[in-house]
Protein backbone atom coordinates (compact mmCIF):
# COMPACT_ATOMS: atom_id res chain seq x y z
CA UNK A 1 72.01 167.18 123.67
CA UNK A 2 70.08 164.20 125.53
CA UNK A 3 71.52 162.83 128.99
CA UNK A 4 70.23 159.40 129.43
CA UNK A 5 71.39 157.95 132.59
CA UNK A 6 70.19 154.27 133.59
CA UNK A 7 68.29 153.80 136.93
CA UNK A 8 69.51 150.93 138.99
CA UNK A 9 66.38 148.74 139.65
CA UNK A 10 65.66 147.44 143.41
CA UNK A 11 65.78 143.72 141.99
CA UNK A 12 68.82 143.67 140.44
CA UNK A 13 70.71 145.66 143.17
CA UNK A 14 69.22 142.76 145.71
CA UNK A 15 70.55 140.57 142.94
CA UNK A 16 73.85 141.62 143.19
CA UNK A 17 74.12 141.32 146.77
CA UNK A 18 72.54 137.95 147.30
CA UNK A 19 75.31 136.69 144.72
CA UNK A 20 78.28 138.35 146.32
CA UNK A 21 77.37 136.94 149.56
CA UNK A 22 76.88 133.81 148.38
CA UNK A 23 80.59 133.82 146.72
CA UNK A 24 81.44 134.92 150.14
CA UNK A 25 79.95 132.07 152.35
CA UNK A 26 81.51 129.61 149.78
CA UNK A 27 84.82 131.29 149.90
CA UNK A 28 84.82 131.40 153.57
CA UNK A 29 83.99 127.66 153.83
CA UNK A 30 87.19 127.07 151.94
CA UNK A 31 88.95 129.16 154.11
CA UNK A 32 87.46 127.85 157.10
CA UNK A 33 88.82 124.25 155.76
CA UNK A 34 92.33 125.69 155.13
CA UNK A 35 92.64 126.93 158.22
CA UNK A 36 91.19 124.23 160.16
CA UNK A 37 93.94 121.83 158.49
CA UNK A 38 96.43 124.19 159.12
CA UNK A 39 95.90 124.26 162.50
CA UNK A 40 95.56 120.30 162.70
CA UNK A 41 91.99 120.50 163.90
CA UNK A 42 90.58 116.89 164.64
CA UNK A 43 89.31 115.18 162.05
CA UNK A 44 87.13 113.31 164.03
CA UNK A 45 85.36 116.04 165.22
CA UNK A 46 81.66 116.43 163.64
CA UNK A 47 82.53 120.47 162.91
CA UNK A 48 85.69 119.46 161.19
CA UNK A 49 84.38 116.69 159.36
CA UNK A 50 81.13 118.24 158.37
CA UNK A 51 83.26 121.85 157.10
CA UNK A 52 85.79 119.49 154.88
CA UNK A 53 83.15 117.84 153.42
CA UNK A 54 81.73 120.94 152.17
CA UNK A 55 84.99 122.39 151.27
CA UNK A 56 85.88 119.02 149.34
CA UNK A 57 82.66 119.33 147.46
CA UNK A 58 83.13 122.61 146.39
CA UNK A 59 86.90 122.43 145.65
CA UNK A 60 86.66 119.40 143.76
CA UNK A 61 87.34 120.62 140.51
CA UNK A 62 90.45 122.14 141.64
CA UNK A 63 91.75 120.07 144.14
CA UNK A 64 93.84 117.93 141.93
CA UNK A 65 94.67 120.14 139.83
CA UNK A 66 98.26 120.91 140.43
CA UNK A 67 100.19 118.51 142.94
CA UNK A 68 102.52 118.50 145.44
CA UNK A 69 104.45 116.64 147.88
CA UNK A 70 103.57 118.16 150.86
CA UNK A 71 100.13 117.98 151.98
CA UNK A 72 100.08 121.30 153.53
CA UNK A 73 100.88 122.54 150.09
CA UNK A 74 98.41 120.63 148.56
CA UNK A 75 95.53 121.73 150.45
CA UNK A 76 96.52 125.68 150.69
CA UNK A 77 96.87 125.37 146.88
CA UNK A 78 93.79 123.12 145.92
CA UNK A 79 91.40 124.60 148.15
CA UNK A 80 92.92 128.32 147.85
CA UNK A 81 92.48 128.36 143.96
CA UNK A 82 88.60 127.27 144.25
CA UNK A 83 88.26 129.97 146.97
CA UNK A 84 89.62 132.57 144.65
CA UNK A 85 87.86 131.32 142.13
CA UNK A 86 84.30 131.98 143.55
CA UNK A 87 85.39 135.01 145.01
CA UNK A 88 86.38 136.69 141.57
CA UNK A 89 83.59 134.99 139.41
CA UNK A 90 80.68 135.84 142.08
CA UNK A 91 81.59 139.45 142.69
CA UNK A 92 81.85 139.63 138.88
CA UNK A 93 78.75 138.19 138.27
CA UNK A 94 77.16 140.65 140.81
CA UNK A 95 78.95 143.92 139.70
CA UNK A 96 77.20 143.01 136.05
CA UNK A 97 73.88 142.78 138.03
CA UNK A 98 74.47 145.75 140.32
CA UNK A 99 75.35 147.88 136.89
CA UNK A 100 72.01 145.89 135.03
């Protein structure tokens, strides 16, 4: 009877990390932005500003997607969904190279 067991190569275990922590800083950024209007940060500030505009960027695909009244809502909702979105497709995407 043969065993055949498959060697994880260096490249595709670096692979696999450099995507996951990518899905992580984008998630976080998100986050960051959630948490930031949460806490009624000021909008004027060139942190603030400079961490919604990359949040927006990313998130714009699911921002609109469902609505509600309250803007609180709105934002945990919008922003959470693209945020949970990276997280699950980029850790996905770097299981499949960590098992590659």
């Amino acid at each position: 009877m043969s065993t055949h067991t498959r060697v994880r190569t260096r490249g595709s275990s670096q692979a696999g990390r450099a995507v996951a922590l990518v899905a992580d800083v984008l998630a976080f950024v998100i986050g960051l932005w959630i948490l930031l209007f949460l806490l009624e940060a000021n909008q004027g500030n060139a942190l603030v500003d400079l961490v919604h505009d990359v949040a927006s960027w990313l998130a714009a695909w699911s921002y609109d997607l469902f609505t509600f009244s309250r803007a609180w809502v709105q934002v945990v909702i919008g922003y959470g969904i693209a945020a949970v979105a990276y997280l699950l497709v980029g850790h996905a995407v770097a299981g499949w190279l960590y098992r590659r």
